[in-house]
PDB file of N, CA and C in Angstrom:
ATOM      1  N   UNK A   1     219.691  17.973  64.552  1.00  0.00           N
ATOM      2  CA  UNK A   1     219.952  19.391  64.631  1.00  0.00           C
ATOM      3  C   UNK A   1     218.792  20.154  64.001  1.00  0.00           C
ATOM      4  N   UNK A   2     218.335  21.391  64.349  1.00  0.00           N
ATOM      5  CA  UNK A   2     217.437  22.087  64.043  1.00  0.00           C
ATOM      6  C   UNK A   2     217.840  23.182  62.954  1.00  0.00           C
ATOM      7  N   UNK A   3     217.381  23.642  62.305  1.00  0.00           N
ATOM      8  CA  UNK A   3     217.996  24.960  61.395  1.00  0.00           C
ATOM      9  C   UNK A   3     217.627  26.155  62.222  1.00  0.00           C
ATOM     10  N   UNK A   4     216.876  26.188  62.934  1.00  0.00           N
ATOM     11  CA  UNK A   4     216.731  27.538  63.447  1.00  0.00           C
ATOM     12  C   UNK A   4     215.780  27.465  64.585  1.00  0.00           C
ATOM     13  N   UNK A   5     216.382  27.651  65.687  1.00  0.00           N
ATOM     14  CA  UNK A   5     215.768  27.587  67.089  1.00  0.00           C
ATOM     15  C   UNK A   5     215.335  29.080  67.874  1.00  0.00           C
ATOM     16  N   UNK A   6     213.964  29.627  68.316  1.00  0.00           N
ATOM     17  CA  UNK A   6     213.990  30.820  68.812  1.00  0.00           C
ATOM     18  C   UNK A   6     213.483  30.651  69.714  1.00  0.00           C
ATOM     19  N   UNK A   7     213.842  31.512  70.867  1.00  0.00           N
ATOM     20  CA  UNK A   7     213.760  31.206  72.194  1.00  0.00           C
ATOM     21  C   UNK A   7     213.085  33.061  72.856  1.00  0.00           C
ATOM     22  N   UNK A   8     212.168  32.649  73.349  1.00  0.00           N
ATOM     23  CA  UNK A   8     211.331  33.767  73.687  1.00  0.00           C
ATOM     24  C   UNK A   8     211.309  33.982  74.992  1.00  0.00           C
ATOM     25  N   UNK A   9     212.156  35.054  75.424  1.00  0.00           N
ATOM     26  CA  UNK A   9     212.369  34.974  76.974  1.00  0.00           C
ATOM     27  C   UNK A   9     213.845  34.414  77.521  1.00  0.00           C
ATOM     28  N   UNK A  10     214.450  35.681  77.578  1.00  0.00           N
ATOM     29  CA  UNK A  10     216.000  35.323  77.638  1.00  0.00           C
ATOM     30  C   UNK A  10     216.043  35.539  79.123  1.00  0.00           C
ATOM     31  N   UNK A  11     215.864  35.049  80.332  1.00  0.00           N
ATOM     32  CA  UNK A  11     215.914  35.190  81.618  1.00  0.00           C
ATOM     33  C   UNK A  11     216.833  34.202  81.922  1.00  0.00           C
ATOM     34  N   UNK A  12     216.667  33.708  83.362  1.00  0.00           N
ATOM     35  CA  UNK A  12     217.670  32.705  83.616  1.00  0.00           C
ATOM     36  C   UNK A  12     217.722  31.015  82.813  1.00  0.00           C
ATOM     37  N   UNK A  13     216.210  30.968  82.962  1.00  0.00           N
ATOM     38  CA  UNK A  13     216.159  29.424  82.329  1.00  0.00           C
ATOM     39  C   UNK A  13     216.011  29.493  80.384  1.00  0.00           C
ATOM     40  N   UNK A  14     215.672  30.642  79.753  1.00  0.00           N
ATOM     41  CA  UNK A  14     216.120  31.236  78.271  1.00  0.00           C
ATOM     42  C   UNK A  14     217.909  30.624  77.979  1.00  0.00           C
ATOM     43  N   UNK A  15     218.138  31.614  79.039  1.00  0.00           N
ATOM     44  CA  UNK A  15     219.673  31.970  78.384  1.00  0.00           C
ATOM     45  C   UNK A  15     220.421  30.504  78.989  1.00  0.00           C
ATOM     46  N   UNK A  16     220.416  30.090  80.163  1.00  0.00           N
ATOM     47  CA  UNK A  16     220.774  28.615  80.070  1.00  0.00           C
ATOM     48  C   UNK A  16     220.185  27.874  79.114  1.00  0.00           C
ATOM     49  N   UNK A  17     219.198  27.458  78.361  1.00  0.00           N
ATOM     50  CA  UNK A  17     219.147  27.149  77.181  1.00  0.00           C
ATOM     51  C   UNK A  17     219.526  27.412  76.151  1.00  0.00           C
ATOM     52  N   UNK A  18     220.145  28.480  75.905  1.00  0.00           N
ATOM     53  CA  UNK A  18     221.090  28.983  75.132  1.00  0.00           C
ATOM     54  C   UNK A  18     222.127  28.340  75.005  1.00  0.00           C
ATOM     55  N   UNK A  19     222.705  28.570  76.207  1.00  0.00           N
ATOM     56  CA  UNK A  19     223.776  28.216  76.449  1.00  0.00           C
ATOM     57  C   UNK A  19     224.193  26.911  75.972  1.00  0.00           C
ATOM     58  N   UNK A  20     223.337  26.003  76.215  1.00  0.00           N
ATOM     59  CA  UNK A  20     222.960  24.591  75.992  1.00  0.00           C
ATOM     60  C   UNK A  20     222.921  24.062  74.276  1.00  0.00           C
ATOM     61  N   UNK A  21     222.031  24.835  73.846  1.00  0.00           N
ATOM     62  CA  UNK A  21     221.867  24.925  72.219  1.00  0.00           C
ATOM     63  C   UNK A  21     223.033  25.275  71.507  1.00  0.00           C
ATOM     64  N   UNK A  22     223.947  26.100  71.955  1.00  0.00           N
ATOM     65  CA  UNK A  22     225.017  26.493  71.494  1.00  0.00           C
ATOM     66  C   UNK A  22     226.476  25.399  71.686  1.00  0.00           C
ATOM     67  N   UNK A  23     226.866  24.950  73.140  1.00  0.00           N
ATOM     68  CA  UNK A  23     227.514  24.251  73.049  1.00  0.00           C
ATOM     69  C   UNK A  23     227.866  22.390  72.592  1.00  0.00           C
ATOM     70  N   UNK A  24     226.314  22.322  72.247  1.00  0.00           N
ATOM     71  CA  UNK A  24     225.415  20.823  71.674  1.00  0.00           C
ATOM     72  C   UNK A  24     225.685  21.500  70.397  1.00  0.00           C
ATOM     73  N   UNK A  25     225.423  22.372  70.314  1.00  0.00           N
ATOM     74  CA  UNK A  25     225.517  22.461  68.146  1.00  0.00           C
ATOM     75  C   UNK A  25     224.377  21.988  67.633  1.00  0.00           C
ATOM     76  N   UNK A  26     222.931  22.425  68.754  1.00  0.00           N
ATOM     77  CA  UNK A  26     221.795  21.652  68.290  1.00  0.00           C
ATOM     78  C   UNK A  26     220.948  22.637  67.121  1.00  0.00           C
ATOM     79  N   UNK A  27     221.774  23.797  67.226  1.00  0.00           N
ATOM     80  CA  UNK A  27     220.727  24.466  65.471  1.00  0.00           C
ATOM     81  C   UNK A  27     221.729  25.068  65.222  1.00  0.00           C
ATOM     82  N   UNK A  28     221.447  25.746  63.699  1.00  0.00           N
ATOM     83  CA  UNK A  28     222.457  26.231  63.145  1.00  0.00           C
ATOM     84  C   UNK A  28     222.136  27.835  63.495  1.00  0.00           C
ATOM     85  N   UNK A  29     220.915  28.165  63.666  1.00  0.00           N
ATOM     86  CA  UNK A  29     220.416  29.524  63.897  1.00  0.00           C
ATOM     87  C   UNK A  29     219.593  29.866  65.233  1.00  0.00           C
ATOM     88  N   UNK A  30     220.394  30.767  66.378  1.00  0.00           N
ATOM     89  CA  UNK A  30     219.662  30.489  67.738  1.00  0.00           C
ATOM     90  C   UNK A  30     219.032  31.708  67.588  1.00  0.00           C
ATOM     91  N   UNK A  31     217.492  32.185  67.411  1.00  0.00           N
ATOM     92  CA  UNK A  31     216.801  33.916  67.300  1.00  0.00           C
ATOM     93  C   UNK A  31     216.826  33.713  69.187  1.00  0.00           C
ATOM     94  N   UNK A  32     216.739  35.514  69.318  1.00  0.00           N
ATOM     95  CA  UNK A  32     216.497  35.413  70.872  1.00  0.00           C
ATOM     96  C   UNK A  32     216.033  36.688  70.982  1.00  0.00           C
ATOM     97  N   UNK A  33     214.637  36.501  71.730  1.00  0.00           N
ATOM     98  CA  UNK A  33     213.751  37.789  71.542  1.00  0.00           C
ATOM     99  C   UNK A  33     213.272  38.024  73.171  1.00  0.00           C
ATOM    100  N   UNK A  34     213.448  39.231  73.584  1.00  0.00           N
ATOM    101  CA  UNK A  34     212.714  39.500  74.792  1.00  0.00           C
ATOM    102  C   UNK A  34     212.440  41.061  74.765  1.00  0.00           C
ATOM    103  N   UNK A  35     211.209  41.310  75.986  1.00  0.00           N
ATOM    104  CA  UNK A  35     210.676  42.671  75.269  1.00  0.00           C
ATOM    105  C   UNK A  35     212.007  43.784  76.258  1.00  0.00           C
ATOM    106  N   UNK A  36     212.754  43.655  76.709  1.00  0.00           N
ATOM    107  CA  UNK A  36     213.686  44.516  77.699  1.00  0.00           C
ATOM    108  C   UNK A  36     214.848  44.510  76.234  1.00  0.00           C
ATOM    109  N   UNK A  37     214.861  45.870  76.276  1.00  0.00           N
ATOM    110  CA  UNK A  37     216.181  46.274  75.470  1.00  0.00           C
ATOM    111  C   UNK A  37     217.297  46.224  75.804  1.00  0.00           C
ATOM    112  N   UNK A  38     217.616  46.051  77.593  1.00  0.00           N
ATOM    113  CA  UNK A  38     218.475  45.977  78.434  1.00  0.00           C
ATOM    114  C   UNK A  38     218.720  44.438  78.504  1.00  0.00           C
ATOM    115  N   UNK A  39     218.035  43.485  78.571  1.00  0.00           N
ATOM    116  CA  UNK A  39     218.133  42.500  78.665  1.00  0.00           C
ATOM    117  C   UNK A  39     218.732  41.858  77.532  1.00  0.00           C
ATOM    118  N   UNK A  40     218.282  42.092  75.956  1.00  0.00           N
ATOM    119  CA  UNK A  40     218.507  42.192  74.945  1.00  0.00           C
ATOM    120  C   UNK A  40     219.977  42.465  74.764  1.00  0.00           C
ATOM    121  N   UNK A  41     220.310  43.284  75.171  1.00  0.00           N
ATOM    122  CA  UNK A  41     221.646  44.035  74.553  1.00  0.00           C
ATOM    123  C   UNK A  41     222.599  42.765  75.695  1.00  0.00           C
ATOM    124  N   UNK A  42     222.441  42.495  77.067  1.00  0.00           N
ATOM    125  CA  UNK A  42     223.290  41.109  77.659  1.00  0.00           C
ATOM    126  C   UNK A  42     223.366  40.020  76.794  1.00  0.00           C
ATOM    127  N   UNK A  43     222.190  39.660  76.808  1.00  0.00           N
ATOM    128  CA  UNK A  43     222.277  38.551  75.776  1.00  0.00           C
ATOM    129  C   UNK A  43     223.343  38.640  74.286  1.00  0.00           C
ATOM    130  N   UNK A  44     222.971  39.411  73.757  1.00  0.00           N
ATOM    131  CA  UNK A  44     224.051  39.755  72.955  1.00  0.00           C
ATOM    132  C   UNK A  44     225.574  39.777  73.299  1.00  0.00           C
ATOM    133  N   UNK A  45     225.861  40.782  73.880  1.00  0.00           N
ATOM    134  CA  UNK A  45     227.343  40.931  74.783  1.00  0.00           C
ATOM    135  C   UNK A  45     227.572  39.116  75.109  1.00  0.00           C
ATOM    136  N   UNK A  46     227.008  38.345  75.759  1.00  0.00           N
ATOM    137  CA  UNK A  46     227.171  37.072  76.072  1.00  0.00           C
ATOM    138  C   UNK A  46     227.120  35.922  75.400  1.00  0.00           C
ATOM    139  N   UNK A  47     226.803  36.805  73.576  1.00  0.00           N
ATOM    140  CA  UNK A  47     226.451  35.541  72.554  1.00  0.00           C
ATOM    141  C   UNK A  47     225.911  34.116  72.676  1.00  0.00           C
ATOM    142  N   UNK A  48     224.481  34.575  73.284  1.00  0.00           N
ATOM    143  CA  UNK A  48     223.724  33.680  73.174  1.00  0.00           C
ATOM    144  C   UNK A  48     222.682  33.366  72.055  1.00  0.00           C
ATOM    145  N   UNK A  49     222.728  34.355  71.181  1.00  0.00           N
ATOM    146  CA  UNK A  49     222.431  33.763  69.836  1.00  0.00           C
ATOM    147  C   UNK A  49     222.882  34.116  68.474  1.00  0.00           C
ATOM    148  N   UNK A  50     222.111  34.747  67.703  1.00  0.00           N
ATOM    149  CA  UNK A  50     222.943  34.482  66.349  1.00  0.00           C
ATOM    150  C   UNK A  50     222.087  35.801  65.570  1.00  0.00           C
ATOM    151  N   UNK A  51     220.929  36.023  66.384  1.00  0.00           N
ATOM    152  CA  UNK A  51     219.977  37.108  65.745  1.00  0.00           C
ATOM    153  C   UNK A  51     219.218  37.416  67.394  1.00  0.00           C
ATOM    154  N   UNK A  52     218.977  39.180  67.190  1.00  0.00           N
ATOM    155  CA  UNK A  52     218.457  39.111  68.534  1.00  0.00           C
ATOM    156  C   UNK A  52     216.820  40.309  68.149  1.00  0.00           C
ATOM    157  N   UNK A  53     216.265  40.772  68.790  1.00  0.00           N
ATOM    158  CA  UNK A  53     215.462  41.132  68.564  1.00  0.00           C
ATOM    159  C   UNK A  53     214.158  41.471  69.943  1.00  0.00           C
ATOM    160  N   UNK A  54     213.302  42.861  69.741  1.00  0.00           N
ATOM    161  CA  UNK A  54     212.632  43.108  71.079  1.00  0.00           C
ATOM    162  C   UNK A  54     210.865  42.562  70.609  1.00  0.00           C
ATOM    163  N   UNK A  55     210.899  42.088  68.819  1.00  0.00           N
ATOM    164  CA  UNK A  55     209.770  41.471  68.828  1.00  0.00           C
ATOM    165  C   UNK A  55     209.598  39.753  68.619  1.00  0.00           C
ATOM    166  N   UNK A  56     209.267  39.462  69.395  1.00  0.00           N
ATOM    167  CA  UNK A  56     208.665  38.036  69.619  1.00  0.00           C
ATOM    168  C   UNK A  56     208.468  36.975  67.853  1.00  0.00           C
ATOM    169  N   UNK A  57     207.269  38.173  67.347  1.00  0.00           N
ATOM    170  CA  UNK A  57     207.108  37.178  66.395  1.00  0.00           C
ATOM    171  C   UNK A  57     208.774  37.208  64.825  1.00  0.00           C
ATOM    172  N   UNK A  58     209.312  38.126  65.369  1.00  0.00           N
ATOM    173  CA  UNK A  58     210.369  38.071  64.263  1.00  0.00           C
ATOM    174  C   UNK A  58     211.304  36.871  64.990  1.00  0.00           C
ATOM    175  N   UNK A  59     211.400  36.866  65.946  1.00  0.00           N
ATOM    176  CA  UNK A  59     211.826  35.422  66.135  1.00  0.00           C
ATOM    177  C   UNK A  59     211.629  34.122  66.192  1.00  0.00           C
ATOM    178  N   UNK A  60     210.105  33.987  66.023  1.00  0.00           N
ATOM    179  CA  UNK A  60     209.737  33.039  65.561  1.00  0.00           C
ATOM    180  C   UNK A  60     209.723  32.578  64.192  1.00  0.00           C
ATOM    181  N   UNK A  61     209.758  33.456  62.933  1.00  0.00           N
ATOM    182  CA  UNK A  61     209.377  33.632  62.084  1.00  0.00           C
ATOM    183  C   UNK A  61     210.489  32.691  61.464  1.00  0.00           C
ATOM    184  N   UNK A  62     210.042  31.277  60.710  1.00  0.00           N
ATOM    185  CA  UNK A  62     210.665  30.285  60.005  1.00  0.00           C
ATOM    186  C   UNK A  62     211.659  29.718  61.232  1.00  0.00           C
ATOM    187  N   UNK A  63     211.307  29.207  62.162  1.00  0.00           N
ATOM    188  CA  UNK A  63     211.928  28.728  63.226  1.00  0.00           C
ATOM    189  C   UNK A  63     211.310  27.389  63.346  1.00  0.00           C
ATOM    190  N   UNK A  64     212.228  26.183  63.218  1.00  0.00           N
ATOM    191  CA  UNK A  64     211.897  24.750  63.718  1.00  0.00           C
ATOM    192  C   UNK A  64     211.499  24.403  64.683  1.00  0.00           C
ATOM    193  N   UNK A  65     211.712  24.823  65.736  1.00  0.00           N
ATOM    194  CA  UNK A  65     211.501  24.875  66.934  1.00  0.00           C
ATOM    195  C   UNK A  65     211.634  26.154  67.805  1.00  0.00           C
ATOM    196  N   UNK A  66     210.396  26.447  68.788  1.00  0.00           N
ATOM    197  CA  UNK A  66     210.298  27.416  69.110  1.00  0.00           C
ATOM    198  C   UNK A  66     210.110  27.396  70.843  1.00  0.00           C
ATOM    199  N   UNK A  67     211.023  27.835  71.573  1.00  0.00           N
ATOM    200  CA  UNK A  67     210.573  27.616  73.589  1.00  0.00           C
ATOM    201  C   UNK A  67     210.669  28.588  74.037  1.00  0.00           C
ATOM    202  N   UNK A  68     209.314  28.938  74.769  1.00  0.00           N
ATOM    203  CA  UNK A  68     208.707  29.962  75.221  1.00  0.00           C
ATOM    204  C   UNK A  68     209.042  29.998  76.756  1.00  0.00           C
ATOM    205  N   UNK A  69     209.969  31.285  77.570  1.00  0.00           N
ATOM    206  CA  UNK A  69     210.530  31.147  78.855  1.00  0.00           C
ATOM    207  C   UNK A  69     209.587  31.991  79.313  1.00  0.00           C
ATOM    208  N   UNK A  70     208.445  32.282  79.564  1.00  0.00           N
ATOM    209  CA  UNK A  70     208.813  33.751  80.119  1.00  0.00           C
ATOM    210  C   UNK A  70     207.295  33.116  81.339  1.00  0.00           C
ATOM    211  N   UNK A  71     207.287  34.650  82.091  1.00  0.00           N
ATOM    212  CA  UNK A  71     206.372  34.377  83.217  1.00  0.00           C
ATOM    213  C   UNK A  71     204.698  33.587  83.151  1.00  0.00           C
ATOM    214  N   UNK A  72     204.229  32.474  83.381  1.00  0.00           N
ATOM    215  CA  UNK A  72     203.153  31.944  83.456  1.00  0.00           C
ATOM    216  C   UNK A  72     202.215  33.252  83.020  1.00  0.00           C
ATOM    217  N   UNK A  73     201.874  34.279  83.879  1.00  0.00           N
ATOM    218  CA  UNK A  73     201.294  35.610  83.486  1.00  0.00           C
ATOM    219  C   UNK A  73     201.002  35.732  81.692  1.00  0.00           C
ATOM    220  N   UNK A  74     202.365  35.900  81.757  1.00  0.00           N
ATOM    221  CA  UNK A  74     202.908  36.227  80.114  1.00  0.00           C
ATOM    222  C   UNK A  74     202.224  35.250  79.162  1.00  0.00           C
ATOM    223  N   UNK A  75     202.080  34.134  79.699  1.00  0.00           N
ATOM    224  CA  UNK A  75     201.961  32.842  78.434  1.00  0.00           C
ATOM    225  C   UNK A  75     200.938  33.171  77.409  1.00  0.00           C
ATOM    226  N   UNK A  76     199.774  33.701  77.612  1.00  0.00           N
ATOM    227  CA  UNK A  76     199.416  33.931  77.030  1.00  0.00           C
ATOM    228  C   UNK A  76     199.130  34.922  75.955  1.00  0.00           C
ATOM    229  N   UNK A  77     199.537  36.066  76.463  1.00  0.00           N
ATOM    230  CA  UNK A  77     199.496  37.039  75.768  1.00  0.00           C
ATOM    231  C   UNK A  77     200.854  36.536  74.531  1.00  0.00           C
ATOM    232  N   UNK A  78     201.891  36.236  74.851  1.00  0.00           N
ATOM    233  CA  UNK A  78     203.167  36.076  73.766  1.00  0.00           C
ATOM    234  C   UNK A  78     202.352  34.807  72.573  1.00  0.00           C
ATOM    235  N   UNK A  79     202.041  33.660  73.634  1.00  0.00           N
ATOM    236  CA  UNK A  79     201.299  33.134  72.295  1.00  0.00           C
ATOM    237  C   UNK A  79     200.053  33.738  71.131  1.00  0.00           C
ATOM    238  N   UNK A  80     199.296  34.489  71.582  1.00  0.00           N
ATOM    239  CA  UNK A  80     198.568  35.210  70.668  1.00  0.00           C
ATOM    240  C   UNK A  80     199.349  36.022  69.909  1.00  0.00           C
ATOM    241  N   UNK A  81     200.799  36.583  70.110  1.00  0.00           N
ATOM    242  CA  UNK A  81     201.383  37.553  69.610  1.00  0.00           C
ATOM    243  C   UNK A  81     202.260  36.857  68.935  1.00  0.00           C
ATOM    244  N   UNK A  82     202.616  34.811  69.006  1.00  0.00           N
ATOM    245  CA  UNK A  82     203.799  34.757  68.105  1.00  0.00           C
ATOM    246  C   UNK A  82     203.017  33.503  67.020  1.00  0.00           C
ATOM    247  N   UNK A  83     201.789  33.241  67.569  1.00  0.00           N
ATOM    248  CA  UNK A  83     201.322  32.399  66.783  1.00  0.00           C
ATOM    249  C   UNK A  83     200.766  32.357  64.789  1.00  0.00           C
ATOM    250  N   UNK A  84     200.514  33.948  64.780  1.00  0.00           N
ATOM    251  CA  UNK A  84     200.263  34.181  63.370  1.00  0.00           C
ATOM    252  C   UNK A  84     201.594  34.258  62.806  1.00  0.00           C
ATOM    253  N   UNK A  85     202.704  33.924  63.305  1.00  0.00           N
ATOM    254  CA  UNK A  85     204.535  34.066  63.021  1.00  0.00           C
ATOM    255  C   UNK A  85     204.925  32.696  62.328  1.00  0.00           C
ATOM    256  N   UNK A  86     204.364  31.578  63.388  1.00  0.00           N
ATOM    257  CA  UNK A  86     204.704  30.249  63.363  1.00  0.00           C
ATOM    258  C   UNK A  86     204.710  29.741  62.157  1.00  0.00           C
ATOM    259  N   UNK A  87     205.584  28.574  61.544  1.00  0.00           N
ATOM    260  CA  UNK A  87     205.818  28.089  60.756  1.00  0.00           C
ATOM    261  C   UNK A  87     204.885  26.774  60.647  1.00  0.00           C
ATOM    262  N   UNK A  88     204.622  26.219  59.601  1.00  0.00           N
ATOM    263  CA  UNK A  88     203.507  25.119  59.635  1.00  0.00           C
ATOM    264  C   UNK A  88     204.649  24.183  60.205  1.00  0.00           C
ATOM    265  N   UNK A  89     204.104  23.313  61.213  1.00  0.00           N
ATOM    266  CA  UNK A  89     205.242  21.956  61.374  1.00  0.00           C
ATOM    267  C   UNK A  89     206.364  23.019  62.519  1.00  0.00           C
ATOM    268  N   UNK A  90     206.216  23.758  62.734  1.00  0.00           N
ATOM    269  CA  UNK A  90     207.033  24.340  63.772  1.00  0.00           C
ATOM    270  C   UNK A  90     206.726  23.703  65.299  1.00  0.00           C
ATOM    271  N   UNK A  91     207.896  22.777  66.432  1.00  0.00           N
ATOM    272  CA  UNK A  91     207.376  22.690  67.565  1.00  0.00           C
ATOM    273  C   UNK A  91     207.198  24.012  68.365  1.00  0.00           C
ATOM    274  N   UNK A  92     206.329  23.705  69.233  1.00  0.00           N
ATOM    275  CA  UNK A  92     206.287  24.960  70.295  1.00  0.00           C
ATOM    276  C   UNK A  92     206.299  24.044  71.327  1.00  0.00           C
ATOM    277  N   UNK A  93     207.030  25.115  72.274  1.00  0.00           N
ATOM    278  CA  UNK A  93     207.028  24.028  73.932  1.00  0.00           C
ATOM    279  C   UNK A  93     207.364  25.723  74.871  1.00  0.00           C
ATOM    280  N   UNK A  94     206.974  25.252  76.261  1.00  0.00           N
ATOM    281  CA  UNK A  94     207.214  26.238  76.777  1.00  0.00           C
ATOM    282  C   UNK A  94     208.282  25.764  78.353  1.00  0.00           C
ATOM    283  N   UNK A  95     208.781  26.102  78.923  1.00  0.00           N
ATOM    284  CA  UNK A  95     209.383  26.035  80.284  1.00  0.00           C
ATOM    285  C   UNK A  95     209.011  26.920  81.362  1.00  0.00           C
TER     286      UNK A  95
END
């Protein structure tokens, strides 16, 4: 189990991971950050995590593991933006 899992990019394959993390009981803390306030506020309503948020690196911030959903486009720019966040020994993976 992880202590704290944040997931960047709550879209379809995000929030099915959610979903997933939650009913496994695989962390104790799911962050869930995407830049849509609209999107944001579903996720919530649908309790897919535990902390929610429209900046990236506050959800990374002291996270064991960290999976990055969002558009190929995107990849890069979010990693420059969540990498000074990251925890030493933190995984990163992306989908």
């Amino acid at each position: 189990m992880f202590g704290r899992i944040a997931l960047v990019g709550i879209g379809l394959i995000g929030s099915s991971l959610a979903r997933v993390i939650r009913r496994e009981g695989l962390a104790r803390h799911i962050a869930v950050a995407t830049r849509s306030q609209s999107t944001l506020k579903r996720a919530e309503e649908l309790g897919l995590g535990d902390s929610y948020t429209t900046e990236a690196e506050d959800a990374v911030r002291d996270a064991d593991l960290v999976i990055v959903s969002v558009p190929v486009g995107s990849s890069g720019e979010v990693a420059a933006e969540i990498a000074p966040a990251l925890k030493k020994g933190a995984i990163l993976t992306d989908v």
